[in-house]
C-alpha atoms as a PDB file:
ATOM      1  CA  UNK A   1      26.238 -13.494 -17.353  1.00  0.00           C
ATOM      2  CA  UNK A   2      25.312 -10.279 -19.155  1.00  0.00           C
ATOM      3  CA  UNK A   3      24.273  -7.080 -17.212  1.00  0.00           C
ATOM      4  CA  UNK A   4      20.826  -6.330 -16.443  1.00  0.00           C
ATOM      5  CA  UNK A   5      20.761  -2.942 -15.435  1.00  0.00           C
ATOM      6  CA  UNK A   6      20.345   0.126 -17.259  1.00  0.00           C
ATOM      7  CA  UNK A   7      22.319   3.139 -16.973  1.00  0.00           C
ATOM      8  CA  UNK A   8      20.598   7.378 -17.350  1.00  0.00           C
ATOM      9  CA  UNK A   9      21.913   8.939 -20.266  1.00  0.00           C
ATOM     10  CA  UNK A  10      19.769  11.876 -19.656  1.00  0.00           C
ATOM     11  CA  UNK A  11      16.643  12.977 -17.376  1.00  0.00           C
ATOM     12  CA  UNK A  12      13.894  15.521 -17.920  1.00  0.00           C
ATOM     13  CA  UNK A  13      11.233  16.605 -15.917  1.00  0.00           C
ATOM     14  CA  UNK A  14       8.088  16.800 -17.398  1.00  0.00           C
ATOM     15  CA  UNK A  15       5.506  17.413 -14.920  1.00  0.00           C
ATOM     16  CA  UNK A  16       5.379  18.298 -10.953  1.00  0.00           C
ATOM     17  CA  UNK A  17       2.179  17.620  -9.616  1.00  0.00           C
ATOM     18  CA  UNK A  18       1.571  17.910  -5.496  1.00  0.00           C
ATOM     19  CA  UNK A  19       1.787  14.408  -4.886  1.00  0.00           C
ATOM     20  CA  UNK A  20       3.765  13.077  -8.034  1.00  0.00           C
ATOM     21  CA  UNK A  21       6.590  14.203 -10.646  1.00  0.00           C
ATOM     22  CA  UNK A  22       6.823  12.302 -13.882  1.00  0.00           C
ATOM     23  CA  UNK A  23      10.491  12.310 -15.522  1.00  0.00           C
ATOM     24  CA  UNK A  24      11.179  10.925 -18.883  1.00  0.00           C
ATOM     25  CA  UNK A  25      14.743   9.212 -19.202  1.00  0.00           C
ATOM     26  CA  UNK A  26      16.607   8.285 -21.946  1.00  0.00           C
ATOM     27  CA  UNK A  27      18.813   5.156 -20.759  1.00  0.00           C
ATOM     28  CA  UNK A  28      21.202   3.270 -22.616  1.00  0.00           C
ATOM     29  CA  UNK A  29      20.441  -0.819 -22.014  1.00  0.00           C
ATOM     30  CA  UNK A  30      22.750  -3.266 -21.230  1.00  0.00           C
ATOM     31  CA  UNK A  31      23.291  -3.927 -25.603  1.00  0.00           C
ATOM     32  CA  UNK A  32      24.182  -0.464 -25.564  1.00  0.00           C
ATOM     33  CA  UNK A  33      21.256   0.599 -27.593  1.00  0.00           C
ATOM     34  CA  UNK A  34      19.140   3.121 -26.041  1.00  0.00           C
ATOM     35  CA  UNK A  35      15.658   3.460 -25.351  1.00  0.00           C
ATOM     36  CA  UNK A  36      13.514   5.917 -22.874  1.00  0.00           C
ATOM     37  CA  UNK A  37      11.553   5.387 -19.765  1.00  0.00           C
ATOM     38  CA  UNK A  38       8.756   7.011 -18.548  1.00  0.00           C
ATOM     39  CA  UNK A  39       9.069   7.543 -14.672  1.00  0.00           C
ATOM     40  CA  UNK A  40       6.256   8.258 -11.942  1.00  0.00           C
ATOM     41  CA  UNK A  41       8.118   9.665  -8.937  1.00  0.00           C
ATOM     42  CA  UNK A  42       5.790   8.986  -5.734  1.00  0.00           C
ATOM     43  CA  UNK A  43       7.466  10.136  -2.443  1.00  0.00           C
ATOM     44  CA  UNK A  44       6.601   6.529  -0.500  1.00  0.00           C
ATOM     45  CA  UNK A  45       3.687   5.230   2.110  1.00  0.00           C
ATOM     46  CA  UNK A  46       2.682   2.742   4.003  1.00  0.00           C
ATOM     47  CA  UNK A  47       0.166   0.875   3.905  1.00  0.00           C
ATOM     48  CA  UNK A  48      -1.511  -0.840   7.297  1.00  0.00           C
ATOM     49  CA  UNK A  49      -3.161  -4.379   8.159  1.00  0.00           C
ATOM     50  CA  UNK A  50      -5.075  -3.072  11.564  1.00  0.00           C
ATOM     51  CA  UNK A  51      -6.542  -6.417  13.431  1.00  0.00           C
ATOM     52  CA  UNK A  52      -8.841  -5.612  16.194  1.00  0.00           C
ATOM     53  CA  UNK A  53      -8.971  -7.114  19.685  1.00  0.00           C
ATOM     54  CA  UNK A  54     -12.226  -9.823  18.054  1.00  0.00           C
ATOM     55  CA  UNK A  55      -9.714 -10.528  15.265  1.00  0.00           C
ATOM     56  CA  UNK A  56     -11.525  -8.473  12.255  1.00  0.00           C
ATOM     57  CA  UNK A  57      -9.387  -6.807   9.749  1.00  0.00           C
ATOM     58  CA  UNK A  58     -10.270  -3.019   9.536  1.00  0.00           C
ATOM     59  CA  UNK A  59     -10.231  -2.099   6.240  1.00  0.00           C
ATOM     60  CA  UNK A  60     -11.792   1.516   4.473  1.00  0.00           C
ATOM     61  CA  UNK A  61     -14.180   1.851   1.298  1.00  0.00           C
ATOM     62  CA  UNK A  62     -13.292   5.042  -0.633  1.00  0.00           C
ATOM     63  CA  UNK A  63     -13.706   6.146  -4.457  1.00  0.00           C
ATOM     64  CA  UNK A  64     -10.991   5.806  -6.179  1.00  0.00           C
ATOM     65  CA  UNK A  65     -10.870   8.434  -9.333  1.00  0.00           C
ATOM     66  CA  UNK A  66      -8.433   6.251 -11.414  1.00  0.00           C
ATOM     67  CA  UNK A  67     -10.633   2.927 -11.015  1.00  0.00           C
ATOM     68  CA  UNK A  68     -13.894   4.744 -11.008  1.00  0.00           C
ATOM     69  CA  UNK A  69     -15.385   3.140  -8.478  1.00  0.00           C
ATOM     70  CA  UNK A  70     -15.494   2.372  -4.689  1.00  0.00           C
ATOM     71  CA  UNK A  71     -12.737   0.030  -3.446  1.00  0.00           C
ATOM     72  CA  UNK A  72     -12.648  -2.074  -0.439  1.00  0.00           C
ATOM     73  CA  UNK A  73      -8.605  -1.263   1.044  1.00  0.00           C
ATOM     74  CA  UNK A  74      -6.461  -1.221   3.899  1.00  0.00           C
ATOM     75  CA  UNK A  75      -5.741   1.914   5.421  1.00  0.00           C
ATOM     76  CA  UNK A  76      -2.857   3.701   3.485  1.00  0.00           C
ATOM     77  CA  UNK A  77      -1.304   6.802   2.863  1.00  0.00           C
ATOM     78  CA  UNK A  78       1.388   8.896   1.543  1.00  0.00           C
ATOM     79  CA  UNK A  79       4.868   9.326   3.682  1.00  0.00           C
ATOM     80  CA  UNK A  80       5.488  13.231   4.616  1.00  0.00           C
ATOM     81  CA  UNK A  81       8.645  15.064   3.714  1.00  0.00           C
ATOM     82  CA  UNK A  82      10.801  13.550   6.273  1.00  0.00           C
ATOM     83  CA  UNK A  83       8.364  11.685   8.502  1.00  0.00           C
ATOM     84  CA  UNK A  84       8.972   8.443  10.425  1.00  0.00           C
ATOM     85  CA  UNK A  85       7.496   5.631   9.271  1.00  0.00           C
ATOM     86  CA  UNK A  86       5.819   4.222  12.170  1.00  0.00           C
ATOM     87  CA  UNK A  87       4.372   7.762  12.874  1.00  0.00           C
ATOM     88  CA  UNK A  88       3.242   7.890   9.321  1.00  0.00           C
ATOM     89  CA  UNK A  89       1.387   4.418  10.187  1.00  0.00           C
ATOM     90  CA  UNK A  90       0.187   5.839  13.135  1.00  0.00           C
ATOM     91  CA  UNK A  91      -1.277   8.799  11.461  1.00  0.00           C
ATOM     92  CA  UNK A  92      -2.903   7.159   8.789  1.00  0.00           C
ATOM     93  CA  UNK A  93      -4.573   4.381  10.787  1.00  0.00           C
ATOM     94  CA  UNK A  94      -6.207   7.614  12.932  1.00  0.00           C
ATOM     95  CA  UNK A  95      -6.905   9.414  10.090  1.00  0.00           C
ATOM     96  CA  UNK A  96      -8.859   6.451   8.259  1.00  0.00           C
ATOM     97  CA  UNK A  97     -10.647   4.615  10.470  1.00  0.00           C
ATOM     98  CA  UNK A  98     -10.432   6.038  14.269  1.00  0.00           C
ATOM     99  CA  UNK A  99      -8.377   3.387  15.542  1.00  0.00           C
ATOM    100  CA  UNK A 100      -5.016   4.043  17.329  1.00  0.00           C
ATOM    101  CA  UNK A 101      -2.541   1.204  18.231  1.00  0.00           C
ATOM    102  CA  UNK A 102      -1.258  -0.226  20.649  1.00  0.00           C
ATOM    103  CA  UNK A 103       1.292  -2.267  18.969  1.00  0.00           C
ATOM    104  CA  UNK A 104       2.716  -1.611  15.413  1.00  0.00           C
ATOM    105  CA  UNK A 105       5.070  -3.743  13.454  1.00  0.00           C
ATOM    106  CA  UNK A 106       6.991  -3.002   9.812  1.00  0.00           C
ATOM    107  CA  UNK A 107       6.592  -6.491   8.167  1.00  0.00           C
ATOM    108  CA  UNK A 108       8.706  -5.790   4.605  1.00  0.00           C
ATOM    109  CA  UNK A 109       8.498  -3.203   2.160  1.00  0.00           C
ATOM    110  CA  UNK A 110       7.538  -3.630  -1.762  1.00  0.00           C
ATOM    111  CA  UNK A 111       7.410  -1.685  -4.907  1.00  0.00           C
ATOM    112  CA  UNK A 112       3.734  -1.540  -6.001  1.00  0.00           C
ATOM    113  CA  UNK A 113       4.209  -1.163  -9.542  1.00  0.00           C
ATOM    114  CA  UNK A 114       8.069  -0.779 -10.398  1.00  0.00           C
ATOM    115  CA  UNK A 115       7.483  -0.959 -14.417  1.00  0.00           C
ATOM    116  CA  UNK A 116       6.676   2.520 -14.162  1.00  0.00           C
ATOM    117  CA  UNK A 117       6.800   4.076 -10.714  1.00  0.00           C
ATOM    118  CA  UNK A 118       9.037   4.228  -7.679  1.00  0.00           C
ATOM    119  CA  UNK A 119       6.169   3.946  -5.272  1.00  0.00           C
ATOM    120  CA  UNK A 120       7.497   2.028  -2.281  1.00  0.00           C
ATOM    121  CA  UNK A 121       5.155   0.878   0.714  1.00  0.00           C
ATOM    122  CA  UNK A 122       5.748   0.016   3.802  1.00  0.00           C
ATOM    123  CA  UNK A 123       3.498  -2.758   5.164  1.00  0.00           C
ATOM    124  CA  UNK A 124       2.784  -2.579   8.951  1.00  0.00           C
ATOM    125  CA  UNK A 125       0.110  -5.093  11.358  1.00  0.00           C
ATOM    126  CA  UNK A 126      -0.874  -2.764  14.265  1.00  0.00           C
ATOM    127  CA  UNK A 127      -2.644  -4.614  17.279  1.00  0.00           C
ATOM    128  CA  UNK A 128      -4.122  -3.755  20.046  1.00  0.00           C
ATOM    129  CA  UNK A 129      -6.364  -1.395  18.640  1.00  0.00           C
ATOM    130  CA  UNK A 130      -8.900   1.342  20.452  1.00  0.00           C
ATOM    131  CA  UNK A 131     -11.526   3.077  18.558  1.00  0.00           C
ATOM    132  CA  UNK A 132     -11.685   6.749  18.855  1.00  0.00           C
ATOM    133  CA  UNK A 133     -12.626   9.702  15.929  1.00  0.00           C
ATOM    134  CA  UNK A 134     -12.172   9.292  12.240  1.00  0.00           C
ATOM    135  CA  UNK A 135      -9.823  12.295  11.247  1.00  0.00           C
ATOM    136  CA  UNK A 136     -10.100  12.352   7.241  1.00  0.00           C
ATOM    137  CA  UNK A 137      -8.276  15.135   5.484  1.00  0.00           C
ATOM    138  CA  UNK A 138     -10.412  17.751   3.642  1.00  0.00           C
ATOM    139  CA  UNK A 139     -11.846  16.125   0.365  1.00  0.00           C
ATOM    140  CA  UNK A 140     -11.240  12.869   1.597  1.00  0.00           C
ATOM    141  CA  UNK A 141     -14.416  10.843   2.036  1.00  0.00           C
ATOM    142  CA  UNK A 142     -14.072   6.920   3.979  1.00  0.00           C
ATOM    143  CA  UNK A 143     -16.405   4.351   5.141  1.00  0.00           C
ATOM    144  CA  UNK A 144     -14.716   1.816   7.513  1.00  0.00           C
ATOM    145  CA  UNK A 145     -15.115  -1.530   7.051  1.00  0.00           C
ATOM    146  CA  UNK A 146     -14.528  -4.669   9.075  1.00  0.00           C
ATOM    147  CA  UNK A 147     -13.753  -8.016   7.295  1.00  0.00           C
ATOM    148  CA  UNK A 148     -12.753 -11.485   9.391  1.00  0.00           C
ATOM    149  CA  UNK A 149      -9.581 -12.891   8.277  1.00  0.00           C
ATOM    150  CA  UNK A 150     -11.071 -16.459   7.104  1.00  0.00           C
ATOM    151  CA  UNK A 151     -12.822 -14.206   3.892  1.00  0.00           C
ATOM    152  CA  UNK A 152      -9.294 -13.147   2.707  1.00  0.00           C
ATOM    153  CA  UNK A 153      -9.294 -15.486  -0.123  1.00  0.00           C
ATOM    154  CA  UNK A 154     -13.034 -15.819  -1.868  1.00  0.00           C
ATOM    155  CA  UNK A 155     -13.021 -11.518  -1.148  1.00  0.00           C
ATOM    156  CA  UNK A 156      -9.438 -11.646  -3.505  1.00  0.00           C
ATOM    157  CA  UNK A 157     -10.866 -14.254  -5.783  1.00  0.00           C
ATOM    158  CA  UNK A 158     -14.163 -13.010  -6.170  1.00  0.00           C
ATOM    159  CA  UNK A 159     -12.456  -9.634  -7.618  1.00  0.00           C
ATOM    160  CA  UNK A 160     -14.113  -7.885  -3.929  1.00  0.00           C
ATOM    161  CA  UNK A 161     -10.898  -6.544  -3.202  1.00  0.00           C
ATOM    162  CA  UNK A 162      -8.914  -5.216  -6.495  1.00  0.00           C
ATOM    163  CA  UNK A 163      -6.541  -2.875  -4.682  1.00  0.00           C
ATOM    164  CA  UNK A 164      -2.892  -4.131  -5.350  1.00  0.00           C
ATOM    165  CA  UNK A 165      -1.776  -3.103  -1.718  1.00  0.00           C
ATOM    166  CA  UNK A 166      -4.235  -4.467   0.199  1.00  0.00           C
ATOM    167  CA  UNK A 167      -3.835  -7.807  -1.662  1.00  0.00           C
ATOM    168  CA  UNK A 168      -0.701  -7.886  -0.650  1.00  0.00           C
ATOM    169  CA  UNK A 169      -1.218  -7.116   2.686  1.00  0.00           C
ATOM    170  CA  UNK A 170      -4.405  -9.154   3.033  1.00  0.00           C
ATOM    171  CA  UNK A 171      -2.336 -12.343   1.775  1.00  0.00           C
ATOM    172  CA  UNK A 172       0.914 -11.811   3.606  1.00  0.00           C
ATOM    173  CA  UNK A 173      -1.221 -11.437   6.460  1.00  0.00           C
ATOM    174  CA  UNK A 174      -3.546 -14.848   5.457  1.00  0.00           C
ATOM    175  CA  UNK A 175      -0.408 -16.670   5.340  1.00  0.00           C
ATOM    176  CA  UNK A 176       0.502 -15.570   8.466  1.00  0.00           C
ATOM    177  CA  UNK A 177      -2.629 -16.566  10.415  1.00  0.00           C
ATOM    178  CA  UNK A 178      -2.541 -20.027   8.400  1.00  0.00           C
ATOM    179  CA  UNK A 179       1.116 -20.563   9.776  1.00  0.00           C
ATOM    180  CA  UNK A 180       0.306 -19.335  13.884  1.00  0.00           C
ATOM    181  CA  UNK A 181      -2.857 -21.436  14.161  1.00  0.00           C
ATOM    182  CA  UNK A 182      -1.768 -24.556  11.917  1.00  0.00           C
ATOM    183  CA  UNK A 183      -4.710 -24.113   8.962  1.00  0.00           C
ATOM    184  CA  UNK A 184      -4.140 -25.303   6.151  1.00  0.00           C
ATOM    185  CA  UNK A 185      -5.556 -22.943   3.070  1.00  0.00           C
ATOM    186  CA  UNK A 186      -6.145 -25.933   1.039  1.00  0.00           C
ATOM    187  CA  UNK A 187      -8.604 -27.464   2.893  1.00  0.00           C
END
């Protein structure tokens, strides 16, 4: 079987945002010709499926610069230099909507779009949720939004929800319900 990966010849830095750093490499592919890469380098998040104690998904609406327009998500954020992920859950579940929680669980991580970026997420259910006092960050403006779980699919279908993350979430977490109380999606 012939080698997949790709090994860095060279690596430049072309641009260091706050958030993000974008690198250009020049890699040589597994034919041994070359070719260059274009490389987003996000620092990691997680991203948050919060069910409340009547079984409604709280989600957030926020504009989104890069879609130019309001999107319906899961609460999300970016992991701090060093942080914990759980307490980086935690954080951005209060932050976002208000809600703190009782229980939290990592369900799996995933690259959101690896073509391009190494933006990882880390997708967490947190249960046994109280309410309590949004704490958005300056220049960050939310609306929180409660969806129940059955609307998953015609939301996704119906091109309601277009955020990559929260589809994922939204689905894993569909599947999930489907499998604990014996529905069958098809039906």
């Amino acid at each position: 079987m012939r080698r997949l990966e790709e090994k860095i010849i060279s690596s430049e830095l072309a641009f260091r945002g706050n958030l993000l750093k974008f690198r250009i490499d020049q890699v040589e592919l597994p034919d041994g010709k070359q070719s260059r890469r274009e490389i987003i380098e996000h620092p990691g998040g997680v991203t948050i499926i919060p069910v409340s104690p009547e079984r409604k998904i709280i989600m957030v609406k926020q504009y989104r610069s890069a879609a130019d327009q309001v999107l319906l998500e899961l609460p999300a954020g970016k992991l701090d230099d060093g942080e914990n992920l759980n307490d980086c859950a935690l954080r951005e579940l209060k932050e976002e909507t208000g809600y703190t929680a009782g229980k939290i669980k990592e369900l799996f991580t995933f690259y959101t779009t690896p073509g391009y970026s190494t933006e990882n997420l880390h997708l967490f259910l947190a249960e046994d949720l109280d309410y309590g006092k949004q704490e958005t960050e300056d220049g960050e403006f939310i609306e929180v939004a409660k969806i129940y779980p059955e609307r998953i699919p015609d939301l996704v279908l119906r091109g309601e929800i277009q955020d990559s993350k929260t589809i994922v979430g939204l689905m894993v977490y569909y599947q999930l319900l489907c499998k604990r109380e014996k529905i069958n999606p098809f039906t």
